[in-house]
Protein backbone atom coordinates (compact mmCIF):
# COMPACT_ATOMS: atom_id res chain seq x y z
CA UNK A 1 0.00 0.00 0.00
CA UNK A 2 2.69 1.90 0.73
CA UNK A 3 4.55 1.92 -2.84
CA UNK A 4 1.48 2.40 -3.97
CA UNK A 5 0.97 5.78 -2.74
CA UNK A 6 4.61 6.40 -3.46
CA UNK A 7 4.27 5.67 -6.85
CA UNK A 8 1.06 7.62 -7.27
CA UNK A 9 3.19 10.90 -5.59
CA UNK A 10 6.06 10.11 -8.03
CA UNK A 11 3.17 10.67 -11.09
CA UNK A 12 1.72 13.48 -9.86
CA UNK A 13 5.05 15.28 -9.21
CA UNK A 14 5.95 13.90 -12.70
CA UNK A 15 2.67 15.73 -14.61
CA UNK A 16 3.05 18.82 -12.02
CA UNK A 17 6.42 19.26 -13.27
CA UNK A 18 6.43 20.79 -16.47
CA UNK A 19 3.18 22.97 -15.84
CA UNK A 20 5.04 24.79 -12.60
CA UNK A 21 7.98 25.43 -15.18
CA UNK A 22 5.66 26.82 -17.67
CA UNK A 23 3.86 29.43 -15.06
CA UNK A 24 7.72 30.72 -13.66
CA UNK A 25 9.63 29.94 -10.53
CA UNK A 26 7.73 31.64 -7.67
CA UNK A 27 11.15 32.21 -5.99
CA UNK A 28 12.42 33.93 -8.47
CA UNK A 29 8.84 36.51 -8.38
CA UNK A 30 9.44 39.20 -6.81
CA UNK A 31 8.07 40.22 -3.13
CA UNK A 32 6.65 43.25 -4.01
CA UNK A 33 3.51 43.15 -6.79
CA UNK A 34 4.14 46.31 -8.65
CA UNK A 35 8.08 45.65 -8.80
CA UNK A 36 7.29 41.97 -10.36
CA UNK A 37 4.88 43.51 -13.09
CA UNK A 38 7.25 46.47 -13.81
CA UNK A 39 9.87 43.39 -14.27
CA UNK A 40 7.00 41.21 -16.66
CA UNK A 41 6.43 44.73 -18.91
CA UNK A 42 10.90 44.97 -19.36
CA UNK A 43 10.82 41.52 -19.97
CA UNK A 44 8.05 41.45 -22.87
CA UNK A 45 10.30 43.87 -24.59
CA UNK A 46 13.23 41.95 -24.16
CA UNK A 47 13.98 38.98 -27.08
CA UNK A 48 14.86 35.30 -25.86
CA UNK A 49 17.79 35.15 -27.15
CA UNK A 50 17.42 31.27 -27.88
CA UNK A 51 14.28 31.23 -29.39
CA UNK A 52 14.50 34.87 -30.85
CA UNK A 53 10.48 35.24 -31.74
CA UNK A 54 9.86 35.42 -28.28
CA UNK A 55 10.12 37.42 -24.96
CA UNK A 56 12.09 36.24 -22.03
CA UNK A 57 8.80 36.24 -20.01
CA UNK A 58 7.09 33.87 -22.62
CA UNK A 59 10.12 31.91 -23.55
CA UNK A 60 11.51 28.30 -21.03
CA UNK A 61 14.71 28.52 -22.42
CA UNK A 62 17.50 28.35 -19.57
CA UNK A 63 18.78 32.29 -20.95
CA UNK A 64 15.73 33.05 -20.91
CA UNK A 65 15.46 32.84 -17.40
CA UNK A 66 18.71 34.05 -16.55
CA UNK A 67 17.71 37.15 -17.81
CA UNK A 68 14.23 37.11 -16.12
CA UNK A 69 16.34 36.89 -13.31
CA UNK A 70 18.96 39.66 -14.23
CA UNK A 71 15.75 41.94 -15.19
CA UNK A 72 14.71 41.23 -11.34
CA UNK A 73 18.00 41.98 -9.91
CA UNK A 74 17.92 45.36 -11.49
CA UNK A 75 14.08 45.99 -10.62
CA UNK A 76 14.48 45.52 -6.86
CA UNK A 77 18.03 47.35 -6.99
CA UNK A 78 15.88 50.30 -8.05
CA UNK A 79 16.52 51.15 -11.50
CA UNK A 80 14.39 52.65 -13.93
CA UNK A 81 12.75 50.96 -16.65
CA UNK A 82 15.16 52.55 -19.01
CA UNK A 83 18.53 51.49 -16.73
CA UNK A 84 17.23 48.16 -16.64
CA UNK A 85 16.75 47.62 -20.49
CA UNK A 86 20.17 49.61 -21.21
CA UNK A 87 21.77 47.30 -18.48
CA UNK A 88 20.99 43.97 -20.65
CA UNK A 89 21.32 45.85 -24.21
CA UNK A 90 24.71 46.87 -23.34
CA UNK A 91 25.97 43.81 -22.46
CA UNK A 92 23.61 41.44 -25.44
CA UNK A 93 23.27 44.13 -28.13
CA UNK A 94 20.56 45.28 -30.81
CA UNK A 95 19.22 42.15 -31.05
CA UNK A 96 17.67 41.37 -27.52
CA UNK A 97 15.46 44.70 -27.94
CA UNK A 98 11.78 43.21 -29.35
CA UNK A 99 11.45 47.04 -30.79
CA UNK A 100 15.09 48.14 -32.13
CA UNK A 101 15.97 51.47 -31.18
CA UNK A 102 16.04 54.15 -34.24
CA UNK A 103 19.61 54.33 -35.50
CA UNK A 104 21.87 55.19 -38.27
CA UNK A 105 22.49 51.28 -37.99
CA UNK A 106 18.93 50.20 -38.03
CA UNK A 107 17.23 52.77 -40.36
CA UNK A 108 17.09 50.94 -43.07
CA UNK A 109 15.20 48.31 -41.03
CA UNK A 110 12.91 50.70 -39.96
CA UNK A 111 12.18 52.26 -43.74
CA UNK A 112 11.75 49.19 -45.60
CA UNK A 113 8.27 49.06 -45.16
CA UNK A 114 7.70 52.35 -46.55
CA UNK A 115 10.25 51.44 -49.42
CA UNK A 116 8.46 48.48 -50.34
CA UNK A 117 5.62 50.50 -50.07
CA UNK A 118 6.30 53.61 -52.27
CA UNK A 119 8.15 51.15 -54.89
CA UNK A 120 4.62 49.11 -55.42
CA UNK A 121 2.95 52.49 -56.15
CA UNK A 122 5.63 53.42 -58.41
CA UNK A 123 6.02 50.43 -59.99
CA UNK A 124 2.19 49.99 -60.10
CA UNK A 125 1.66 53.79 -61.67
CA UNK A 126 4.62 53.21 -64.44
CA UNK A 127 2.38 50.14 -65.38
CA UNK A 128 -0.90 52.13 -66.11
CA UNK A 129 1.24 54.81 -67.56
CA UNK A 130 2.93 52.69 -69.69
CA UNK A 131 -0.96 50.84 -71.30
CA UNK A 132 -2.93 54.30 -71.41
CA UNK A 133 -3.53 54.75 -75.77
CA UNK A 134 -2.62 58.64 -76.46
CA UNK A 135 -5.32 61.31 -76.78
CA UNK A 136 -6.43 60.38 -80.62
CA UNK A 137 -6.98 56.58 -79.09
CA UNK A 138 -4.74 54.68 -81.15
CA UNK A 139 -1.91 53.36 -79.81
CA UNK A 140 0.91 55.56 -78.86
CA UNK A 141 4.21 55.72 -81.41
CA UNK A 142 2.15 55.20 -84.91
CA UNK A 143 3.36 56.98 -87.72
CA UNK A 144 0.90 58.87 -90.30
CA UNK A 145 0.77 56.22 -92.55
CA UNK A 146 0.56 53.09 -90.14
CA UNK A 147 -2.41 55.32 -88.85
CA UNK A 148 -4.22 55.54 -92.09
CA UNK A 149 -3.66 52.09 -93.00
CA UNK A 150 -4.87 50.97 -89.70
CA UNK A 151 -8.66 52.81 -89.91
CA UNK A 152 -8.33 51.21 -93.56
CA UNK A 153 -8.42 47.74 -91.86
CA UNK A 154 -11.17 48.95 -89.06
CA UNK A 155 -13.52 49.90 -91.76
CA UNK A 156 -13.01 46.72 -93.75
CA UNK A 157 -11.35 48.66 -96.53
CA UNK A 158 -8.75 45.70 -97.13
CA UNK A 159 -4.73 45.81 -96.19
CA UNK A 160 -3.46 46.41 -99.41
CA UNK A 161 -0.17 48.21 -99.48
CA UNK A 162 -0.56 51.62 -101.05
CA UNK A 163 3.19 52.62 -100.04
């Protein structure tokens, strides 16, 4: 009876396991309520590293939580929002900012949407430029003669060549 209820412990602590790991360490949550959500908000800005399409609040890898854990250090030692996300972008770079800062470095990054955007219209507008027929309605770049010769053909006149 014994084992039994050993083995049934063992299970549960098996299945309880992973779902503690997914909600966060409550030893590494802060005391204080309004210091731990300050430290959630820097961390949803922050880039796991590891899995890189995901904040260090929402990500299990093990640098992940080192820097959850760096990001708390900072919180309780009372820095700023700012201090605390300069803290861990000096030391990991561009890349562990969610939102890059605006830089000569990263302004391309930033434009390309409006690039791609103002190149569509462009390229878009040179295309109905390019199939409008000129004022008389005939194509554009006919000379004289081809112009004759083609309302010849529109009224059924025949093609023959009078040239």
């Amino acid at each position: 009876m014994m084992a039994l209820r050993a083995l049934a412990l063992l299970l549960a602590l098996a299945v309880a396991g992973p779902a503690s790991a997914a909600v966060g360490d409550p030893a590494m949550q802060l005391p204080d309520p309004v210091q731990e959500e300050r430290a959630r908000e820097i961390g949803r800005e922050l880039r796991c590293l590891v899995c890189q399409n995901q904040s260090i609040e929402d990500s299990d890898a093990e640098l992940a939580r080192d820097l959850r854990r760096i990001v708390r250090e900072q919180v309780s030692a009372g820095r700023s929002d700012a201090e605390v996300k300069g803290f861990v972008h000096e030391r990991y770079g561009d890349f562990v900012l969610l939102r890059p800062r605006f830089t000569a470095a990263t302004a391309l990054l930033w434009a390309t949407p409006a690039l791609a955007l103002l190149a569509g219209a462009l390229i878009f507008r040179a295309g109905r430029r390019g199939a409008r027929p000129d004022a008389a309605g005939a194509p554009a770049g006919l000379t004289e003669a081809e112009r004759a010769r083609l309302a010849r053909l529109e009224s059924g006149g025949g093609g023959g060549s009078a040239a």
